[in-house]
PDB file of N, CA and C in Angstrom:
ATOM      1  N   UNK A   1     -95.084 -20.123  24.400  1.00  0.00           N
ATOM      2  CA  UNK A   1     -94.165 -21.024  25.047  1.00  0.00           C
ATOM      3  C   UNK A   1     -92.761 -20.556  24.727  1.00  0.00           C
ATOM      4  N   UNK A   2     -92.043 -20.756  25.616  1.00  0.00           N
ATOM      5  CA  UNK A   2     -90.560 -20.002  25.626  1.00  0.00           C
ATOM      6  C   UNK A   2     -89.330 -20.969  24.643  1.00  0.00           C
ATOM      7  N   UNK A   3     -90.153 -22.041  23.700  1.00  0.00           N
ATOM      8  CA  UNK A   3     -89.285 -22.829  23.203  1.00  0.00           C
ATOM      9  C   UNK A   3     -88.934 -23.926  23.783  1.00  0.00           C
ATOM     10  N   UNK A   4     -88.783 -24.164  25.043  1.00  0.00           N
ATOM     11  CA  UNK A   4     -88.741 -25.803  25.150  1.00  0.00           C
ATOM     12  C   UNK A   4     -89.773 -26.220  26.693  1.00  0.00           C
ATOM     13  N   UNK A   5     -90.612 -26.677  26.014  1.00  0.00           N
ATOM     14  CA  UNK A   5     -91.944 -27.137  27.181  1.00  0.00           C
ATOM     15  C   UNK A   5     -91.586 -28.113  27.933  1.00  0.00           C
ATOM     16  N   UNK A   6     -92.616 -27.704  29.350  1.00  0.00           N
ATOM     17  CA  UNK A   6     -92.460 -29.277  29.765  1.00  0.00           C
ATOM     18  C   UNK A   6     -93.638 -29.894  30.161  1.00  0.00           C
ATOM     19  N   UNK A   7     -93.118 -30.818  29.903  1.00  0.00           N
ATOM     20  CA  UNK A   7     -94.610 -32.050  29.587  1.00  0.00           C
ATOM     21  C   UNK A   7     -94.172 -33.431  30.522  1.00  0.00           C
ATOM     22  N   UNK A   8     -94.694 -34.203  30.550  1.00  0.00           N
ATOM     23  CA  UNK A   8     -94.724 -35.483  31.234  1.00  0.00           C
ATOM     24  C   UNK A   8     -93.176 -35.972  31.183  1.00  0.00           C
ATOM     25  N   UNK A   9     -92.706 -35.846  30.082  1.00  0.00           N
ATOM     26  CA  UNK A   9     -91.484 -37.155  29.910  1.00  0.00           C
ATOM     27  C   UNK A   9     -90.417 -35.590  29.661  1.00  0.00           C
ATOM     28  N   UNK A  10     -90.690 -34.753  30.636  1.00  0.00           N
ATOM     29  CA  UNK A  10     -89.424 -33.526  31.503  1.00  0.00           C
ATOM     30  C   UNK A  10     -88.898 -34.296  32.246  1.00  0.00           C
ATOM     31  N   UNK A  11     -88.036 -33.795  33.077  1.00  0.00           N
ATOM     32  CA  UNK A  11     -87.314 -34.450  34.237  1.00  0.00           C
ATOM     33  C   UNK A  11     -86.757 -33.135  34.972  1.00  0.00           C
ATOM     34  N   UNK A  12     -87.926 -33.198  36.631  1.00  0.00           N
ATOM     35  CA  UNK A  12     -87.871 -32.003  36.930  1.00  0.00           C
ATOM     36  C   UNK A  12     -87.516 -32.862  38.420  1.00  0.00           C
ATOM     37  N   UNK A  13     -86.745 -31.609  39.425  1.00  0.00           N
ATOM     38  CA  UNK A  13     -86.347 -32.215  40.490  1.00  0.00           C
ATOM     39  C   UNK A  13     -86.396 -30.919  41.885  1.00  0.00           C
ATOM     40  N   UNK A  14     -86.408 -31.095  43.067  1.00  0.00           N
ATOM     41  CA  UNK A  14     -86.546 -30.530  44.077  1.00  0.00           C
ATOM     42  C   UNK A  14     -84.890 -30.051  43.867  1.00  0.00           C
ATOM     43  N   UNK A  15     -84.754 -28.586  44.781  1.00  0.00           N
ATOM     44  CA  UNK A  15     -83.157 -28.311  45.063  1.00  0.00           C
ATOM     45  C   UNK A  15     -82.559 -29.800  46.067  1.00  0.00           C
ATOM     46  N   UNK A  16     -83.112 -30.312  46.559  1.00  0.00           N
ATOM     47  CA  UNK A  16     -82.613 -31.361  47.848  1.00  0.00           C
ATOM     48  C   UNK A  16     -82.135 -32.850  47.235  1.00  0.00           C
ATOM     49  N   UNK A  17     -82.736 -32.809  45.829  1.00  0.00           N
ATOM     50  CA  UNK A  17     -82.449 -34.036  45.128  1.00  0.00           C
ATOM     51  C   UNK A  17     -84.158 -35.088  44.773  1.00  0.00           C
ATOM     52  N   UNK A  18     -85.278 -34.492  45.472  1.00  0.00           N
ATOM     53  CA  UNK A  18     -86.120 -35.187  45.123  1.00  0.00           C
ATOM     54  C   UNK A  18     -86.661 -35.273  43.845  1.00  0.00           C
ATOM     55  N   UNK A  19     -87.049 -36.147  43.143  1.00  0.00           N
ATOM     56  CA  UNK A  19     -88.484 -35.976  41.830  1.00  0.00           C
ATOM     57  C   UNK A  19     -89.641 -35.378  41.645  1.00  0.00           C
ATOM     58  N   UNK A  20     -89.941 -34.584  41.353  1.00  0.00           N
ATOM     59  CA  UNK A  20     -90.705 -34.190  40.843  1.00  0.00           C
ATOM     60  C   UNK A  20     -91.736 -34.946  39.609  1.00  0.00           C
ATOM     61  N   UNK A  21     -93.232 -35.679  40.059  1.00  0.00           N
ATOM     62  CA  UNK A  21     -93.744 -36.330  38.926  1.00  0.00           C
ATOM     63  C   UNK A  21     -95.039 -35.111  39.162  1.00  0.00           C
ATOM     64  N   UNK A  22     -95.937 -35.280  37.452  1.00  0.00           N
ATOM     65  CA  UNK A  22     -96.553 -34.234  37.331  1.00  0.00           C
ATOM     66  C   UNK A  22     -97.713 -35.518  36.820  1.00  0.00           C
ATOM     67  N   UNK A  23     -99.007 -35.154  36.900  1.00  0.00           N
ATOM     68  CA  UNK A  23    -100.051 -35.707  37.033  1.00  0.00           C
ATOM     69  C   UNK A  23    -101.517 -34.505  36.197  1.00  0.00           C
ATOM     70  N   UNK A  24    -100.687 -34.687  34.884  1.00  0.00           N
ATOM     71  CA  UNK A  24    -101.642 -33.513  33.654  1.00  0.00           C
ATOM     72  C   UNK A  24    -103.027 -33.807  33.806  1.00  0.00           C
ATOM     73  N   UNK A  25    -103.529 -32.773  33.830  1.00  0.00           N
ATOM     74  CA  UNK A  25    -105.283 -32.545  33.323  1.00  0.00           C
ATOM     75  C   UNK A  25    -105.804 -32.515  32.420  1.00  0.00           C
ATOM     76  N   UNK A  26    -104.891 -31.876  31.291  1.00  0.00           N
ATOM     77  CA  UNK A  26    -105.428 -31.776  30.070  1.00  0.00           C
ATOM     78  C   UNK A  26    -104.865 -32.722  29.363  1.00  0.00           C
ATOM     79  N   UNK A  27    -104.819 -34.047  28.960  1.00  0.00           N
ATOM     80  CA  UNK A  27    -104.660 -34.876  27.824  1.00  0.00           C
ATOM     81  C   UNK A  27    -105.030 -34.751  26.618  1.00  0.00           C
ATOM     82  N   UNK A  28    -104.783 -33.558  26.210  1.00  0.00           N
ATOM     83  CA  UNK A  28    -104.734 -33.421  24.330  1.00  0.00           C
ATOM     84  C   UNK A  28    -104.185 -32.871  23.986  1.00  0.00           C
ATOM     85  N   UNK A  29    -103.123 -32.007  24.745  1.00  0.00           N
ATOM     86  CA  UNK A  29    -102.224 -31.290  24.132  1.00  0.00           C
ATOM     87  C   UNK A  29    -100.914 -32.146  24.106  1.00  0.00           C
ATOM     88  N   UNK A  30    -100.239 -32.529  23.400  1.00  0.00           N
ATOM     89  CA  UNK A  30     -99.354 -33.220  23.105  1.00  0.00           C
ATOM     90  C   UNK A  30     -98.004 -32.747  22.476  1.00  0.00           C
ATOM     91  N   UNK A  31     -96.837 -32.862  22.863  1.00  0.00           N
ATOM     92  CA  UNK A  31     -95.178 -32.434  21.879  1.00  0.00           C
ATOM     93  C   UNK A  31     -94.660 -33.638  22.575  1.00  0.00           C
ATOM     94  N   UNK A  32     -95.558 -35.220  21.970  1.00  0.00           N
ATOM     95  CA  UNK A  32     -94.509 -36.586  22.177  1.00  0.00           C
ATOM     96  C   UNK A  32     -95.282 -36.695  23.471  1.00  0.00           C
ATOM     97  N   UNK A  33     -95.033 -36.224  24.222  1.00  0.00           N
ATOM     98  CA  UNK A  33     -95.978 -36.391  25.947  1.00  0.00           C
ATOM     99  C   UNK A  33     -96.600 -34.981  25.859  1.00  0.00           C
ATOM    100  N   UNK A  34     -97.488 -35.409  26.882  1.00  0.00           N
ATOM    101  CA  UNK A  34     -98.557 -34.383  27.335  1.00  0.00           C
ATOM    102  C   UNK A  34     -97.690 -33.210  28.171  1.00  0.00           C
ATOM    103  N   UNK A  35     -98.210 -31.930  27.687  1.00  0.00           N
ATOM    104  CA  UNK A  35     -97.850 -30.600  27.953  1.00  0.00           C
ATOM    105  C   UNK A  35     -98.495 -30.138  29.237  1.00  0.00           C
ATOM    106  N   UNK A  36     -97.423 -30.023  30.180  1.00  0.00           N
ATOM    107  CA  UNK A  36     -97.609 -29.518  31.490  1.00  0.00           C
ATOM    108  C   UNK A  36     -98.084 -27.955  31.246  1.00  0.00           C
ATOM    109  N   UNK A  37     -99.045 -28.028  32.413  1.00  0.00           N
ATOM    110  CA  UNK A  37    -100.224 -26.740  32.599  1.00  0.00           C
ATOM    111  C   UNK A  37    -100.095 -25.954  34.390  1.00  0.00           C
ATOM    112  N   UNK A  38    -100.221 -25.310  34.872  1.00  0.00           N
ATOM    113  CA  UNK A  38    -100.061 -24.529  36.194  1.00  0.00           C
ATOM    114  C   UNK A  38    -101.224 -25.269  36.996  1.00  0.00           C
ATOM    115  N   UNK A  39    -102.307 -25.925  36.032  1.00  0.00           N
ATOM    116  CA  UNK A  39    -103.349 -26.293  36.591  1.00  0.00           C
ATOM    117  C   UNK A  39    -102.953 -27.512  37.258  1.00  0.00           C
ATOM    118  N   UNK A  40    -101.659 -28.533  36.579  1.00  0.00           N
ATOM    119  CA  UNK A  40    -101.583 -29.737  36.937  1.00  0.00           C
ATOM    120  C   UNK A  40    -101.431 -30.071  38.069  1.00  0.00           C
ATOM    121  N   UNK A  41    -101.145 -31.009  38.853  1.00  0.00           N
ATOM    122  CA  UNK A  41    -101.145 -31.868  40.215  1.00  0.00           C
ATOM    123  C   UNK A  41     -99.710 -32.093  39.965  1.00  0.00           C
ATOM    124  N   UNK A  42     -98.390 -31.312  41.049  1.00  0.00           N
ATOM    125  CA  UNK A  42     -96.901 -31.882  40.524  1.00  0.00           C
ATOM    126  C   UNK A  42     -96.811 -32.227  42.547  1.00  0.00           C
ATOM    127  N   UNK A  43     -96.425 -33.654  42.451  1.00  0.00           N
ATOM    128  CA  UNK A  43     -95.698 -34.382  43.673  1.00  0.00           C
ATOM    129  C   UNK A  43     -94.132 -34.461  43.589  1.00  0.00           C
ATOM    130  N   UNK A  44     -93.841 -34.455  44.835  1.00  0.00           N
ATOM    131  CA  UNK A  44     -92.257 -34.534  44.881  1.00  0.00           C
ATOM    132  C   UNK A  44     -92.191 -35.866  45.793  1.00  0.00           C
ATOM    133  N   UNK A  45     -91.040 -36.821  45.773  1.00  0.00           N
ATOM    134  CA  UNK A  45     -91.302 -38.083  46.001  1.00  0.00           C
ATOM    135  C   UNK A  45     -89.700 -37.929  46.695  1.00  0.00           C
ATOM    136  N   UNK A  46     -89.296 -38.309  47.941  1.00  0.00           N
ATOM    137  CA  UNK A  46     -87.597 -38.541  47.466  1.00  0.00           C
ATOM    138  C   UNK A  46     -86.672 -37.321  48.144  1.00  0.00           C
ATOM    139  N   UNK A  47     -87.094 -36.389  48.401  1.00  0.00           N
ATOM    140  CA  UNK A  47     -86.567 -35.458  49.066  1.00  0.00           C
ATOM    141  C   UNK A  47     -86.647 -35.381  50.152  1.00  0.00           C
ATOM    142  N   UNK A  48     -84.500 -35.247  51.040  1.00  0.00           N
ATOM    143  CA  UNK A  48     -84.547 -35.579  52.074  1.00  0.00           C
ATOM    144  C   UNK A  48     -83.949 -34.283  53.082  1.00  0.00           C
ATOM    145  N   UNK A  49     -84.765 -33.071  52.663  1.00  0.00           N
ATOM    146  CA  UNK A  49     -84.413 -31.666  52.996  1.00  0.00           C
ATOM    147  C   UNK A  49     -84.577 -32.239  54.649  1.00  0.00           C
ATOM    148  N   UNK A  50     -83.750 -31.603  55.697  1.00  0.00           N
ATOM    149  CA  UNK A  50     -84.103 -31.150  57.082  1.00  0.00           C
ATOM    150  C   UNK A  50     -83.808 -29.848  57.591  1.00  0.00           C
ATOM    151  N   UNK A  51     -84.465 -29.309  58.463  1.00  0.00           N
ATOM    152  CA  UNK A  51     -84.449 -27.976  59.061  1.00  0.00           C
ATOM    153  C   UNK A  51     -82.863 -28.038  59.683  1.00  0.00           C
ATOM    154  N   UNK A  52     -82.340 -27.096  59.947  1.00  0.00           N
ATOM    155  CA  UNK A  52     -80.889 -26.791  61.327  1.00  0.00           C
ATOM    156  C   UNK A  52     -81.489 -27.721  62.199  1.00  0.00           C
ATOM    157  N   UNK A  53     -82.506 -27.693  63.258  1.00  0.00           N
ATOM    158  CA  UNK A  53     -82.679 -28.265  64.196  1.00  0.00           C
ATOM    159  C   UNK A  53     -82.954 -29.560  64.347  1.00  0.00           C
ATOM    160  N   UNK A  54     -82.823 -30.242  62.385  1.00  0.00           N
ATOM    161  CA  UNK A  54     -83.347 -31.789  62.751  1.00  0.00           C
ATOM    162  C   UNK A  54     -84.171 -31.959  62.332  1.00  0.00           C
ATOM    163  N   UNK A  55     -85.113 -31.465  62.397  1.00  0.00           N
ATOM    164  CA  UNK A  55     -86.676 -31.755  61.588  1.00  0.00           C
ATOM    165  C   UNK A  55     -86.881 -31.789  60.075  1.00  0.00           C
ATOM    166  N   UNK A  56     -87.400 -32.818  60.065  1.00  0.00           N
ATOM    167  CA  UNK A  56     -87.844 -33.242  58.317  1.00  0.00           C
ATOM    168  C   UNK A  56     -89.063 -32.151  58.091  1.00  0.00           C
ATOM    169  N   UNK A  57     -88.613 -31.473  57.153  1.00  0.00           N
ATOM    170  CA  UNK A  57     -89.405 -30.675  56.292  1.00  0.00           C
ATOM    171  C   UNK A  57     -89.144 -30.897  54.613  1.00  0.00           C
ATOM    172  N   UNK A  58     -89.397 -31.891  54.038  1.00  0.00           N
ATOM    173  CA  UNK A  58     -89.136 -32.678  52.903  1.00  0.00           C
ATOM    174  C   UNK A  58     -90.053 -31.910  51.924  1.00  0.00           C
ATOM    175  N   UNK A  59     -89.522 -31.600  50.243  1.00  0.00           N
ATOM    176  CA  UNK A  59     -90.484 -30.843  49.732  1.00  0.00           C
ATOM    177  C   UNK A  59     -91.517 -31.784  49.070  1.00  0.00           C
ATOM    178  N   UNK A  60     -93.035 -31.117  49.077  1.00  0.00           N
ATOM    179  CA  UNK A  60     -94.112 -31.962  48.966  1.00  0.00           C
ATOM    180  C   UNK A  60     -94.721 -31.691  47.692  1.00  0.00           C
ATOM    181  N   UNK A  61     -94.892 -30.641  46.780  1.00  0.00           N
ATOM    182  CA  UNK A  61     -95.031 -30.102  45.768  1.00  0.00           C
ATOM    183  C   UNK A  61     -94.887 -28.823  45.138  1.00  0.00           C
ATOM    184  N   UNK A  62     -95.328 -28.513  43.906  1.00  0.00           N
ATOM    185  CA  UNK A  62     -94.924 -27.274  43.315  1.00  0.00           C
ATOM    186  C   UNK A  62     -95.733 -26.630  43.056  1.00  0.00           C
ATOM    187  N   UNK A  63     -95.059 -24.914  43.686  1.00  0.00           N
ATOM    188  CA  UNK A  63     -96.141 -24.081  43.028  1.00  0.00           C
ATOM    189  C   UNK A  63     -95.759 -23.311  42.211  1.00  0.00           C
ATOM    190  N   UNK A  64     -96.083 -22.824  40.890  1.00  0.00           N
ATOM    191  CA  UNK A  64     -95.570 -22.284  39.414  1.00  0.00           C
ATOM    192  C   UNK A  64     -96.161 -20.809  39.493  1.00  0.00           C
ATOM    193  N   UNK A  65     -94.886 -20.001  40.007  1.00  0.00           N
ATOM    194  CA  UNK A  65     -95.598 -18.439  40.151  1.00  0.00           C
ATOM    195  C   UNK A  65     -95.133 -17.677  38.648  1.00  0.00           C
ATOM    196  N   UNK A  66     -94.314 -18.322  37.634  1.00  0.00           N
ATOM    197  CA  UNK A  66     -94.398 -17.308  36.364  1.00  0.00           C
ATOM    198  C   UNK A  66     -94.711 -18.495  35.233  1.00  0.00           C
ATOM    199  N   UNK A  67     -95.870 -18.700  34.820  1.00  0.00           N
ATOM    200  CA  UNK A  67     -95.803 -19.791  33.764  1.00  0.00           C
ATOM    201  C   UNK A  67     -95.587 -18.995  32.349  1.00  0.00           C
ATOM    202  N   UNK A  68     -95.934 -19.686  31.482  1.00  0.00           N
ATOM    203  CA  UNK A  68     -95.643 -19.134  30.061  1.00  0.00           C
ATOM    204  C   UNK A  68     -97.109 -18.262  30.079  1.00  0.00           C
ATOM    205  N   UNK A  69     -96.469 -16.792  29.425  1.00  0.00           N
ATOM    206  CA  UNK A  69     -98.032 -16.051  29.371  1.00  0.00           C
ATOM    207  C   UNK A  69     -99.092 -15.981  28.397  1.00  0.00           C
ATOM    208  N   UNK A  70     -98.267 -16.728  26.650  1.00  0.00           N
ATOM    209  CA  UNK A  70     -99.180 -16.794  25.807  1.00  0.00           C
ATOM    210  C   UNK A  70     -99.923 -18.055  25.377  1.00  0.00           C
ATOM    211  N   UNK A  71     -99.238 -19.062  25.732  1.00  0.00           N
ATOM    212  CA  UNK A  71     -99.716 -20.209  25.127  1.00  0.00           C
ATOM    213  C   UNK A  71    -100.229 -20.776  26.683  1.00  0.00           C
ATOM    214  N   UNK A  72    -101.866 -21.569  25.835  1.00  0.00           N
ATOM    215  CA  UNK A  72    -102.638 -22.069  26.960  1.00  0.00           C
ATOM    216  C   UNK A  72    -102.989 -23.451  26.260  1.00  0.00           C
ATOM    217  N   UNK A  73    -103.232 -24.429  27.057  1.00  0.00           N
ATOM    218  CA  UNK A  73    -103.541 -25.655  27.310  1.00  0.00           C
ATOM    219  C   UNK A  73    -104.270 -26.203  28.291  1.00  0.00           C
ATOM    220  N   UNK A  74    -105.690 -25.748  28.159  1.00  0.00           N
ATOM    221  CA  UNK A  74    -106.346 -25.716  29.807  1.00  0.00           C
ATOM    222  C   UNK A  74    -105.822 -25.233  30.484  1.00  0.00           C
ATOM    223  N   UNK A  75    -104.921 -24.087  30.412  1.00  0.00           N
ATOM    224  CA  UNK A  75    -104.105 -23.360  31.865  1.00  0.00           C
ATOM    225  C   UNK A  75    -103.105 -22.895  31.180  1.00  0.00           C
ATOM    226  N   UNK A  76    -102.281 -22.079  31.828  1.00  0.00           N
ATOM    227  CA  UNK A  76    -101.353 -21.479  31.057  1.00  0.00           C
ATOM    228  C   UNK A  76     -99.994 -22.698  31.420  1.00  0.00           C
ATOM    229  N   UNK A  77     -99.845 -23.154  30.390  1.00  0.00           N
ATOM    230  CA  UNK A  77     -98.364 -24.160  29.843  1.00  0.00           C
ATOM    231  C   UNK A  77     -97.096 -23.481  30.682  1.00  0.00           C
ATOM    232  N   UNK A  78     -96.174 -24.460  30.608  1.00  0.00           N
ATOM    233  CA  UNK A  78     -95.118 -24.274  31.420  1.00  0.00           C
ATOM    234  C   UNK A  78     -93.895 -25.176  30.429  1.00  0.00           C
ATOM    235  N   UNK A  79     -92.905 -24.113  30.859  1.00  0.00           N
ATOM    236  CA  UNK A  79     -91.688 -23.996  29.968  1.00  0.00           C
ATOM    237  C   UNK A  79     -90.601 -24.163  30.890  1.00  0.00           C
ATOM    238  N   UNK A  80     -89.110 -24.249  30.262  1.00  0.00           N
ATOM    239  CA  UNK A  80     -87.957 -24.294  30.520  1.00  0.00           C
ATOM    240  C   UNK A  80     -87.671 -23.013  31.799  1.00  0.00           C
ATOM    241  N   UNK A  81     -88.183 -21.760  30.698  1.00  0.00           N
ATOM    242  CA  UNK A  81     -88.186 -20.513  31.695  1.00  0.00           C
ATOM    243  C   UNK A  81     -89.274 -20.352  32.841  1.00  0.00           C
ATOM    244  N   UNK A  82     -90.238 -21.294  32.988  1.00  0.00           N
ATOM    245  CA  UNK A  82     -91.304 -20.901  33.815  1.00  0.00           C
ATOM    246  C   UNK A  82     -90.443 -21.157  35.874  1.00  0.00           C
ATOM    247  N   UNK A  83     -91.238 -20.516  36.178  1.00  0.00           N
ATOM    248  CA  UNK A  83     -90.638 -20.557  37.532  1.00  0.00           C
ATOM    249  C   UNK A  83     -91.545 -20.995  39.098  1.00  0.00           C
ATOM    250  N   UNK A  84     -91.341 -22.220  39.155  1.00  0.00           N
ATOM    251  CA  UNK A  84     -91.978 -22.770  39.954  1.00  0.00           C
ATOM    252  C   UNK A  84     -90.932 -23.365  41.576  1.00  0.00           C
ATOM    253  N   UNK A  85     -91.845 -23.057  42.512  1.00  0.00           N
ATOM    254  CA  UNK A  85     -90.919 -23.306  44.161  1.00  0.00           C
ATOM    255  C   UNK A  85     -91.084 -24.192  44.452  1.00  0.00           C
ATOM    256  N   UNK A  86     -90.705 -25.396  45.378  1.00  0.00           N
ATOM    257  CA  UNK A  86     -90.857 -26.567  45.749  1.00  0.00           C
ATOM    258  C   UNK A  86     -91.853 -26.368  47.074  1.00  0.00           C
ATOM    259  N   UNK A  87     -92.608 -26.536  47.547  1.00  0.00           N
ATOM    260  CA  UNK A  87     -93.018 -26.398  48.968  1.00  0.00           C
ATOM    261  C   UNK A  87     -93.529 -27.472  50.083  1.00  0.00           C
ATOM    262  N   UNK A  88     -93.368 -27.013  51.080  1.00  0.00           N
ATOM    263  CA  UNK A  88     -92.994 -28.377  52.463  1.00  0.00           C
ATOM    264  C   UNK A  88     -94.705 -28.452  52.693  1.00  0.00           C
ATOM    265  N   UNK A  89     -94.703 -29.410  53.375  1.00  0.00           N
ATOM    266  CA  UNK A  89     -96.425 -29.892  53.723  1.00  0.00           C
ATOM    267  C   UNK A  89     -97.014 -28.497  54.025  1.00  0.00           C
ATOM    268  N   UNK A  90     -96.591 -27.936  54.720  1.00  0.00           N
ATOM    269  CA  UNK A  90     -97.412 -26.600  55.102  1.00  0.00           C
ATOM    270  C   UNK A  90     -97.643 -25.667  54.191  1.00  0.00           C
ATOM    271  N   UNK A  91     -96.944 -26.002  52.946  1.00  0.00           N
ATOM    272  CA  UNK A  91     -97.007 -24.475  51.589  1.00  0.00           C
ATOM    273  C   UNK A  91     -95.669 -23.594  51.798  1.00  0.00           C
ATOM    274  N   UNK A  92     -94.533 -23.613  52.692  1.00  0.00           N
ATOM    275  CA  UNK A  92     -93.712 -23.092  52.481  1.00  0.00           C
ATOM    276  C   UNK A  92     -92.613 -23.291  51.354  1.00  0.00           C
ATOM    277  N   UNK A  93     -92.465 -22.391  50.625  1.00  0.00           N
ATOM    278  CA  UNK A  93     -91.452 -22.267  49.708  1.00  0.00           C
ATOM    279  C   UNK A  93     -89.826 -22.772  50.165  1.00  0.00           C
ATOM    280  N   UNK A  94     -89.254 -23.735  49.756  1.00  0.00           N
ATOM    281  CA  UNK A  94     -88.167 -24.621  49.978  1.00  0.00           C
ATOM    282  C   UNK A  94     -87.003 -24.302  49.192  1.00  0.00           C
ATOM    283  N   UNK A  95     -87.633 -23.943  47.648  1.00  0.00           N
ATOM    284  CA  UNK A  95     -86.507 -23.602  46.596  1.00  0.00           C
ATOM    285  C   UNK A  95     -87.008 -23.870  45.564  1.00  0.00           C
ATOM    286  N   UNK A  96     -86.336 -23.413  44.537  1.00  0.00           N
ATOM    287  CA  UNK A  96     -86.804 -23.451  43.509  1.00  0.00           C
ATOM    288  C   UNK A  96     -86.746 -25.032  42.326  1.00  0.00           C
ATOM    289  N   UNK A  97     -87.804 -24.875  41.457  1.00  0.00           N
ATOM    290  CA  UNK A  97     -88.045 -26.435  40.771  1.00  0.00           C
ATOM    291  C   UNK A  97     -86.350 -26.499  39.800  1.00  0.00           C
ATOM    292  N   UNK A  98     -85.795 -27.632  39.337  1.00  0.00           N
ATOM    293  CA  UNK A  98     -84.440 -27.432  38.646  1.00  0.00           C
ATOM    294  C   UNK A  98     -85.305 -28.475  37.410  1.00  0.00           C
ATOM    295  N   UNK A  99     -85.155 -27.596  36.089  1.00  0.00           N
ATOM    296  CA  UNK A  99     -85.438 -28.555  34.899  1.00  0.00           C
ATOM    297  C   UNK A  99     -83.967 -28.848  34.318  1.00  0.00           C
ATOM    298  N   UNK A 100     -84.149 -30.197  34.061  1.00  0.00           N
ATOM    299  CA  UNK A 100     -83.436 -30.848  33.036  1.00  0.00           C
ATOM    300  C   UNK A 100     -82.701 -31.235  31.804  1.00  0.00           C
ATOM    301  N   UNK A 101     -84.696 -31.573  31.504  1.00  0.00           N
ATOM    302  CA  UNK A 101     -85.212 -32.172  30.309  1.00  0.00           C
ATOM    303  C   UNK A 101     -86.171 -31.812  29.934  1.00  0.00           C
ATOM    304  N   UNK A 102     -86.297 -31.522  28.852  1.00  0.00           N
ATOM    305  CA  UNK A 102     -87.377 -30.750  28.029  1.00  0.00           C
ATOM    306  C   UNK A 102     -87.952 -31.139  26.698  1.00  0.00           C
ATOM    307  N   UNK A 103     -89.213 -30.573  26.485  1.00  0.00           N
ATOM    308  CA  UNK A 103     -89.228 -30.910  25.072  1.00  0.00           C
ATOM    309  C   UNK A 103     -89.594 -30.014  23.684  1.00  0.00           C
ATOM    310  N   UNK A 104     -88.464 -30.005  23.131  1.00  0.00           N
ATOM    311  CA  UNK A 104     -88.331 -28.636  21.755  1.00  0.00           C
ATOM    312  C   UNK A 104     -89.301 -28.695  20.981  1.00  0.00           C
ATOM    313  N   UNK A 105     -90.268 -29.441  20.704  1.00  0.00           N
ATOM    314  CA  UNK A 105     -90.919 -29.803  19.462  1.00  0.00           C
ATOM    315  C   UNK A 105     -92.553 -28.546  19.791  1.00  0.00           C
ATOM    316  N   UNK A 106     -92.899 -28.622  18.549  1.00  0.00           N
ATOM    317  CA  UNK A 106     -93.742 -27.817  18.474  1.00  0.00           C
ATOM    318  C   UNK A 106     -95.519 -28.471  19.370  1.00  0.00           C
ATOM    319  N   UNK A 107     -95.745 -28.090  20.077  1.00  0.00           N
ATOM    320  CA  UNK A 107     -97.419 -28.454  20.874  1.00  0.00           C
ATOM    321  C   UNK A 107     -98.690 -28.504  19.797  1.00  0.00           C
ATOM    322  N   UNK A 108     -99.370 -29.913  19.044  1.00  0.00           N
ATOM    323  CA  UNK A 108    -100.188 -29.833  18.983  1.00  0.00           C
ATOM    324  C   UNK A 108    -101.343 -30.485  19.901  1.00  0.00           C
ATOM    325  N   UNK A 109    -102.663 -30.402  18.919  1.00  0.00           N
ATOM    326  CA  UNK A 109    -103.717 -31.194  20.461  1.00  0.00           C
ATOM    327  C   UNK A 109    -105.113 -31.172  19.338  1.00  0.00           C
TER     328      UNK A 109
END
């Protein structure tokens, strides 16, 4: 892990201004909240992206193409540095996830 994880009580957001909530699989790895995994379920709620032409293409969730490469938690864990895209109902890439809030403490489980 790259030093500051993110886990449930992160505060992660779409480029457009939406939320980002994450919905963990693995409940035992713990630093205070549960430690976000590549495996998890992340929704975006709140984002009010539109195309040039008008059309709502709002981002719908995230996909995490560099997670952390050594530390695993049912899946490989996700960090401050990990790099995840926002994407529209169809899977298109929108922009990238913006972290916040994080958490420094060491991951046990």
């Amino acid at each position: 892990m790259a030093g500051q994880a993110l886990t449930t009580a992160s505060t992660l957001m779409c480029p457009h201004g939406g939320t980002v909530s994450a919905s963990p699989a693995n409940v035992r790895a713990k630093a205070d909240a549960y430690v976000l995994t590549v495996n998890d379920a992340f929704v975006i709620a709140g984002c009010a992206f539109t195309l040039p032409n008008g059309q709502p293409s709002p981002c719908m969730s995230v996909m995490w193409t560099t997670p952390d490469s050594r530390v695993k938690a049912g899946g490989p864990t996700l960090s401050a540095s990990s790099v995840g895209l926002c994407t529209n109902a169809a899977g298109i890439p929108q922009g990238p996830v913006s972290v916040s809030v994080t958490q420094a403490q060491t991951v046990t489980s």
